[in-house]
C-alpha atoms as a PDB file:
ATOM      1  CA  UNK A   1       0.000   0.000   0.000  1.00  0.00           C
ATOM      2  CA  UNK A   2       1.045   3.320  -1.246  1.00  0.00           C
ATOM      3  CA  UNK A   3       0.543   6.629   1.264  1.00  0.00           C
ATOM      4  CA  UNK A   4       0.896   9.972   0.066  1.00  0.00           C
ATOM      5  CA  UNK A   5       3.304  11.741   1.418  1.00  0.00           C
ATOM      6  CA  UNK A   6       2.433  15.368   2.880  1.00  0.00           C
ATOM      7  CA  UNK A   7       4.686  18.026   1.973  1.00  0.00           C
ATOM      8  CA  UNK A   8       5.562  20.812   4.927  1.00  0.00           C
ATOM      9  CA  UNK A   9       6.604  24.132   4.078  1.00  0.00           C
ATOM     10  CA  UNK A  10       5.029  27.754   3.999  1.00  0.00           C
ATOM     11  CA  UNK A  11       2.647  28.722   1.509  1.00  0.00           C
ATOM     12  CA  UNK A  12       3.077  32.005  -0.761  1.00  0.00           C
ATOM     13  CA  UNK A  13       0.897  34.342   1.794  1.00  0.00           C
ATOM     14  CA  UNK A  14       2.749  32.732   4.645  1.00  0.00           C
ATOM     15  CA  UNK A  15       6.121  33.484   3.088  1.00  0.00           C
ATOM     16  CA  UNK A  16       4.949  37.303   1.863  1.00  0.00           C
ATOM     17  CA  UNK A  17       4.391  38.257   5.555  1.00  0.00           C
ATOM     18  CA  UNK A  18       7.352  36.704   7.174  1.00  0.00           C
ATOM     19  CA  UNK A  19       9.087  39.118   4.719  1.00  0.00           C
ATOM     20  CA  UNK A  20       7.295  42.355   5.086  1.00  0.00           C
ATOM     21  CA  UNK A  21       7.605  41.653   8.828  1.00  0.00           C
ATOM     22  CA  UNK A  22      11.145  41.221   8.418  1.00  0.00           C
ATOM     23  CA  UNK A  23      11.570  44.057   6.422  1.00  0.00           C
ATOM     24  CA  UNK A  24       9.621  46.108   9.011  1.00  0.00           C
ATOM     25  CA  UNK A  25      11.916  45.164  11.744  1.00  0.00           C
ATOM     26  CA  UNK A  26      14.946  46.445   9.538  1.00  0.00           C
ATOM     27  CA  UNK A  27      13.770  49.880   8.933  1.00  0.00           C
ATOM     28  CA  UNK A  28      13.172  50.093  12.247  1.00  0.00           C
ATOM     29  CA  UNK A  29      16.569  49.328  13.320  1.00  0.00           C
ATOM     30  CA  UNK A  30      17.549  51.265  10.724  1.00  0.00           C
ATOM     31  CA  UNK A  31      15.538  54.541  11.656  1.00  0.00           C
ATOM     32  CA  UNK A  32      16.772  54.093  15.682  1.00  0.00           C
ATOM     33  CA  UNK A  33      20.659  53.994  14.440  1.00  0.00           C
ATOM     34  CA  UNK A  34      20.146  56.924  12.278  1.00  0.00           C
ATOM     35  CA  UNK A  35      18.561  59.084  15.067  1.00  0.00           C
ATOM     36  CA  UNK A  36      20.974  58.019  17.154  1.00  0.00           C
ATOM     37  CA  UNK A  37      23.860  59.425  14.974  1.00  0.00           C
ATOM     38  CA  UNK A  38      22.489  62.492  14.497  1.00  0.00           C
ATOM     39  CA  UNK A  39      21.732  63.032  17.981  1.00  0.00           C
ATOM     40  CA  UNK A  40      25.487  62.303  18.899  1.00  0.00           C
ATOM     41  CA  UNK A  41      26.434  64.325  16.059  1.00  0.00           C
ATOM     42  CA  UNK A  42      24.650  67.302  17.425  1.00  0.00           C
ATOM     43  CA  UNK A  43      25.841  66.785  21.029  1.00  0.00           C
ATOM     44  CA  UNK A  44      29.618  66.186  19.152  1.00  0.00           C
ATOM     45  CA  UNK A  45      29.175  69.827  17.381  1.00  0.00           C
ATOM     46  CA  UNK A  46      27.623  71.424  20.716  1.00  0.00           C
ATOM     47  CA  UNK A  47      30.590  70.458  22.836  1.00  0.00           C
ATOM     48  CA  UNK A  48      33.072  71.614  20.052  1.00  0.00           C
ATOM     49  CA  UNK A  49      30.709  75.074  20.117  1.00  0.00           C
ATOM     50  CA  UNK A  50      31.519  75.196  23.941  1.00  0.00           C
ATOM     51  CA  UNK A  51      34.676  74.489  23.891  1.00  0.00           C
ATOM     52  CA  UNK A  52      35.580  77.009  21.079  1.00  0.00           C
ATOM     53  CA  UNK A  53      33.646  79.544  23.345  1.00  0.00           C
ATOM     54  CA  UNK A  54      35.352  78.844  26.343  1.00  0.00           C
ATOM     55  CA  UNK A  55      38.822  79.052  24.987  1.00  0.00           C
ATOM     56  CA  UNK A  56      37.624  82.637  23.082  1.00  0.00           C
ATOM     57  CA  UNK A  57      35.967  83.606  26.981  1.00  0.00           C
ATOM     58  CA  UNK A  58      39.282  83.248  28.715  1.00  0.00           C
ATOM     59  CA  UNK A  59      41.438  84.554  26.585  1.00  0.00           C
ATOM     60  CA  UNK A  60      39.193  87.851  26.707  1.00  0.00           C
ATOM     61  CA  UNK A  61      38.136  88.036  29.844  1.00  0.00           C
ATOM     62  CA  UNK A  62      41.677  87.825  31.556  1.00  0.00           C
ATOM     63  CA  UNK A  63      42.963  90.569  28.923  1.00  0.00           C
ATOM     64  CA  UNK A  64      40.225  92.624  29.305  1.00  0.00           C
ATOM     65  CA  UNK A  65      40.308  92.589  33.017  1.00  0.00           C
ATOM     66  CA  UNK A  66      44.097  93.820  32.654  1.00  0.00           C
ATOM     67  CA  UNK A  67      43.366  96.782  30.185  1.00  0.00           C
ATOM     68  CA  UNK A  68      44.679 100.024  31.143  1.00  0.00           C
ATOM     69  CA  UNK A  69      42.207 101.718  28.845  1.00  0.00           C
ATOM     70  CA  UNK A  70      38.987 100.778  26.403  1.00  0.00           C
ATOM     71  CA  UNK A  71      39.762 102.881  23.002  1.00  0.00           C
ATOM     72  CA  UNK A  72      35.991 101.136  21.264  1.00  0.00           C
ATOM     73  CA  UNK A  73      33.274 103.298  22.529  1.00  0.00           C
ATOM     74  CA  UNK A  74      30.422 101.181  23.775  1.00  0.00           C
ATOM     75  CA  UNK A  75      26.476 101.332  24.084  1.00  0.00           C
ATOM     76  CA  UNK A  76      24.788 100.869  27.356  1.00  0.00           C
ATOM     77  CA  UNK A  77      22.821  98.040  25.663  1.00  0.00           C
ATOM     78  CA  UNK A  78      23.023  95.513  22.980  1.00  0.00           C
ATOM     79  CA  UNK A  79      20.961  97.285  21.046  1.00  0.00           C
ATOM     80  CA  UNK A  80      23.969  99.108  17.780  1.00  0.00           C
ATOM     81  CA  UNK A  81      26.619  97.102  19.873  1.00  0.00           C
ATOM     82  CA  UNK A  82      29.992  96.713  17.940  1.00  0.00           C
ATOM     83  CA  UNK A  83      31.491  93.079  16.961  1.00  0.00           C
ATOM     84  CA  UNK A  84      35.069  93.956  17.997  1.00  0.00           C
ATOM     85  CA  UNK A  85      36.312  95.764  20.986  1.00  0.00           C
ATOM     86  CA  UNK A  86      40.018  97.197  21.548  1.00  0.00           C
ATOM     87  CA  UNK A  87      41.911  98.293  24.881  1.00  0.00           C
ATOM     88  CA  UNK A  88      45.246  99.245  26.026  1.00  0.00           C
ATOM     89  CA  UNK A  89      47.232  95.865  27.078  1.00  0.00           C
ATOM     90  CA  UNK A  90      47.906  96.052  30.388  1.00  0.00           C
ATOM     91  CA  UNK A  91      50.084  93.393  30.939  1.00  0.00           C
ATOM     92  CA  UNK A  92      53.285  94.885  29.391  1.00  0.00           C
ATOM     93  CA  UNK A  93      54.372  98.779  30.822  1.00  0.00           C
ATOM     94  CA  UNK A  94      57.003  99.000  29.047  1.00  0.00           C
ATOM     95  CA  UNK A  95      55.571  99.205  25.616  1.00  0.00           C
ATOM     96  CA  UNK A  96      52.274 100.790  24.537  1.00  0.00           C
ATOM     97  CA  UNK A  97      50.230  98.203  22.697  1.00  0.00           C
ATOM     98  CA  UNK A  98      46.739  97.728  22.077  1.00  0.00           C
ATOM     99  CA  UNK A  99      44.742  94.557  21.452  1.00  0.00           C
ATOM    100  CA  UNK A 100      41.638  94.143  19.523  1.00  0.00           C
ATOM    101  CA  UNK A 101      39.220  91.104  19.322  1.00  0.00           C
ATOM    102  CA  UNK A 102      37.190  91.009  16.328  1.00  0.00           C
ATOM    103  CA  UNK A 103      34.484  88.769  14.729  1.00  0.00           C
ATOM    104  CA  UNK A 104      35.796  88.205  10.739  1.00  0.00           C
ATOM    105  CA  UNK A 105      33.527  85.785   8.514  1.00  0.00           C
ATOM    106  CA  UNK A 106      32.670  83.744  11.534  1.00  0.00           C
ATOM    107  CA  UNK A 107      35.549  83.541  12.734  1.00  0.00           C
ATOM    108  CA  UNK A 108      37.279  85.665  15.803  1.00  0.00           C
ATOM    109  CA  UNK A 109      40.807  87.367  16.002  1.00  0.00           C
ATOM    110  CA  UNK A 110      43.190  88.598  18.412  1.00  0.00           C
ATOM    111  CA  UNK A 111      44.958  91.471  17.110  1.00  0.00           C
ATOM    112  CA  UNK A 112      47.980  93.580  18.585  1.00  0.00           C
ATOM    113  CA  UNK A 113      48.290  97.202  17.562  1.00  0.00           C
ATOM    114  CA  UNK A 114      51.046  99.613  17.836  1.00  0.00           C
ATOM    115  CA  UNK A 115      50.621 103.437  17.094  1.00  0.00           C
ATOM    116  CA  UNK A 116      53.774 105.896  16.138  1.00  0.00           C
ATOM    117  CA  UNK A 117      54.742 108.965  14.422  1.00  0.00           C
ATOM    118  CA  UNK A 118      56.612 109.199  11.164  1.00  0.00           C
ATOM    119  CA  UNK A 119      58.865 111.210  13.037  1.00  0.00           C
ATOM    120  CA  UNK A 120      60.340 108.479  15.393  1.00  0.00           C
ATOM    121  CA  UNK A 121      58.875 105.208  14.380  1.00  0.00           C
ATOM    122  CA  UNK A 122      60.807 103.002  17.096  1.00  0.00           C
ATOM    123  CA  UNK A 123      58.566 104.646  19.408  1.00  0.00           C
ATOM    124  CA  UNK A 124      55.245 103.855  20.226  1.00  0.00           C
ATOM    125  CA  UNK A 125      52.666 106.412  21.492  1.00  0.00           C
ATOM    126  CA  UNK A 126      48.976 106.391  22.624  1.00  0.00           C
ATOM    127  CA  UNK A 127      46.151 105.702  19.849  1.00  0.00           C
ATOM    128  CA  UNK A 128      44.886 109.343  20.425  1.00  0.00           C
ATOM    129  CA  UNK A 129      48.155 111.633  20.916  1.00  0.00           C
ATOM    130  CA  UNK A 130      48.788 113.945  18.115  1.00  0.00           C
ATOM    131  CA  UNK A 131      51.932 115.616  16.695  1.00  0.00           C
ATOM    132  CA  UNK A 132      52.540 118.463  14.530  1.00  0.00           C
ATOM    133  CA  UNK A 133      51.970 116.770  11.335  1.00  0.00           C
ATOM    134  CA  UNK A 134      48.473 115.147  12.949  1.00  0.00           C
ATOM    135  CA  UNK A 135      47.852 111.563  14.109  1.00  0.00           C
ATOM    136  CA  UNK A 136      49.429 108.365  14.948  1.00  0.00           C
ATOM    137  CA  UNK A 137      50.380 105.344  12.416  1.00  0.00           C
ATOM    138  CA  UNK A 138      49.137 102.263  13.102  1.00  0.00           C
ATOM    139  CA  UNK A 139      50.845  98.834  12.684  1.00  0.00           C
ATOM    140  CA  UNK A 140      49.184  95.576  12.732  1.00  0.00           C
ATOM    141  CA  UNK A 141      52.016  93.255  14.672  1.00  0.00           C
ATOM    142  CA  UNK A 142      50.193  90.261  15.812  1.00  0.00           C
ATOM    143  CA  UNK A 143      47.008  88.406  14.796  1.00  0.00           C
ATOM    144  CA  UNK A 144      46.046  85.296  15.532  1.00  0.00           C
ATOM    145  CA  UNK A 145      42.659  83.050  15.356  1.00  0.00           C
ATOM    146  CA  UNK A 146      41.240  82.300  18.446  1.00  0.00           C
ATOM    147  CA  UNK A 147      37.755  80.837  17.758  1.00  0.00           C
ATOM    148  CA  UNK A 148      35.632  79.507  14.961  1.00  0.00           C
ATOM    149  CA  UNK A 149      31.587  79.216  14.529  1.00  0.00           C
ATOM    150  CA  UNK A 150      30.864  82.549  15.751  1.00  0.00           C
ATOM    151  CA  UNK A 151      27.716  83.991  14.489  1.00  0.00           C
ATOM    152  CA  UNK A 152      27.865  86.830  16.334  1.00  0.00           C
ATOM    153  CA  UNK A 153      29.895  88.489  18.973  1.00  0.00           C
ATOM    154  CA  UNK A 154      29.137  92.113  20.563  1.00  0.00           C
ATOM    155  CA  UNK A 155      30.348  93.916  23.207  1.00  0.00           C
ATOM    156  CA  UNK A 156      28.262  96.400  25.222  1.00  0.00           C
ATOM    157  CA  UNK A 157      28.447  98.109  28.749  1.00  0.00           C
ATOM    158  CA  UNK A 158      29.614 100.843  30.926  1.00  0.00           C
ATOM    159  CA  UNK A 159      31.548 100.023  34.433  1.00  0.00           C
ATOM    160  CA  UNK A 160      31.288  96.168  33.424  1.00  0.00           C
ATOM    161  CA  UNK A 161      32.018  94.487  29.755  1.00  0.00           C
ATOM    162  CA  UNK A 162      28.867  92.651  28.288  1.00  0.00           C
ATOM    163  CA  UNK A 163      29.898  89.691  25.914  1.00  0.00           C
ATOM    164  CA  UNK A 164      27.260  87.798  24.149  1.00  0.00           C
ATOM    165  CA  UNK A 165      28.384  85.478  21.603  1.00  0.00           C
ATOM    166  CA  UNK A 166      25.994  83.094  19.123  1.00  0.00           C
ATOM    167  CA  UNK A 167      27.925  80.009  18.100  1.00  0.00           C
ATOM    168  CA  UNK A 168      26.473  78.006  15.308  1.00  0.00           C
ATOM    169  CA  UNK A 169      28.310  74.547  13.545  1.00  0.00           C
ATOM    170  CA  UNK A 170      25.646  72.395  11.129  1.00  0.00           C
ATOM    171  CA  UNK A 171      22.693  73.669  12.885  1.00  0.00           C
ATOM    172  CA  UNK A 172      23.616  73.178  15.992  1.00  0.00           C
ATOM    173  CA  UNK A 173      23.435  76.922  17.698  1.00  0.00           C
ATOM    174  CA  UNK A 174      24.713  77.556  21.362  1.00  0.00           C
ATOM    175  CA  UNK A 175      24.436  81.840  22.971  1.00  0.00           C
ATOM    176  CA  UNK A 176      26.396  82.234  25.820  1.00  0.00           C
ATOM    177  CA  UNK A 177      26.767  85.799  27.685  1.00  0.00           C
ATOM    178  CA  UNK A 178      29.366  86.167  30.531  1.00  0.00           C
ATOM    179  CA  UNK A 179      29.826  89.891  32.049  1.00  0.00           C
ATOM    180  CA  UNK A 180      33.897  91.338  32.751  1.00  0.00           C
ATOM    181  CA  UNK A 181      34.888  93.588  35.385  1.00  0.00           C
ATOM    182  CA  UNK A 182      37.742  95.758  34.336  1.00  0.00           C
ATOM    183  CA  UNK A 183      40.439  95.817  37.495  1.00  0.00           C
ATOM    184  CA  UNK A 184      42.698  98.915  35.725  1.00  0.00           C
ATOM    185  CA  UNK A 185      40.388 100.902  34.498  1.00  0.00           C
END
């Protein structure tokens, strides 16, 4: 006697949805990993933001608070505030130099200045002192970046230095404001 033998497997339909449930399961895993990347790639670009700040911040702050004079005339408020602010370096008497931080194409400088007459060009003299034939040169003797991803930077205040700075890398954007207290001035 012959019996038929039965044939197991998965019919068609049965095979279709173990597929599109498969399939399902992938772009889910896929979708989670690509969130996750992004998400670490913002908090990667927000701590390079804060870093670059912070570096910018102390570099500033303990120049600023050494300044024997502010030669940038600024506002009360933020409101028309300027994007670069110079002082008299108080660091070194025995030369007169001036430094100026300055937002360029997102990006922000530190820039020594000298001033001197045509007359005696070894020596330097104050931004504002005038001669008989007028004014002070000026020479550019230093510059040097010390921050990147700056969307804005403005200084603003009276006794005490406002300094409000927008960061921005890839759409990741960071303000910070911190508040100096010139010591020399």
């Amino acid at each position: 006697m012959l019996t038929a033998k039965k044939n197991y497997g998965f019919t068609l339909t049965e095979m279709l949805i173990s597929i599109v449930i498969i399939l399902l399961v992938l772009l889910m895993i896929t979708s989670i990993f690509i969130i996750s990347q992004r998400v670490m790639r913002q908090a990667n670009y927000k701590a390079e933001l804060i870093q670059n700040s912070r570096v910018a911040l102390d570099l500033m702050s303990r120049e600023i608070r050494q300044a024997k004079f502010i030669t940038t005339t600024l506002p009360e408020t933020s409101t028309n505030a300027p994007q670069e602010i110079m002082f008299e370096d108080g660091h070194d008497v025995s030369e007169i130099k001036y430094t100026k931080y300055i937002l360029i194409d997102n990006k922000v400088y530190r820039q020594i200045f000298v001033y001197y007459f045509d007359t005696n060009p070894e020596i330097f003299v104050r931004y504002n002192d005038i001669d008989a034939f007028g004014s002070p040169n000026s020479l550019l003797i230093d510059e040097k970046l010390i921050g990147e991803y700056f969307k804005d930077l403005i200084f603003y205040g009276v006794d005490n230095i406002n300094v409000d700075m927008t960061m921005e890398k890839a759409g990741t954007e960071i303000f910070i404001k911190t508040l100096i207290n010139p010591r020399n001035i």
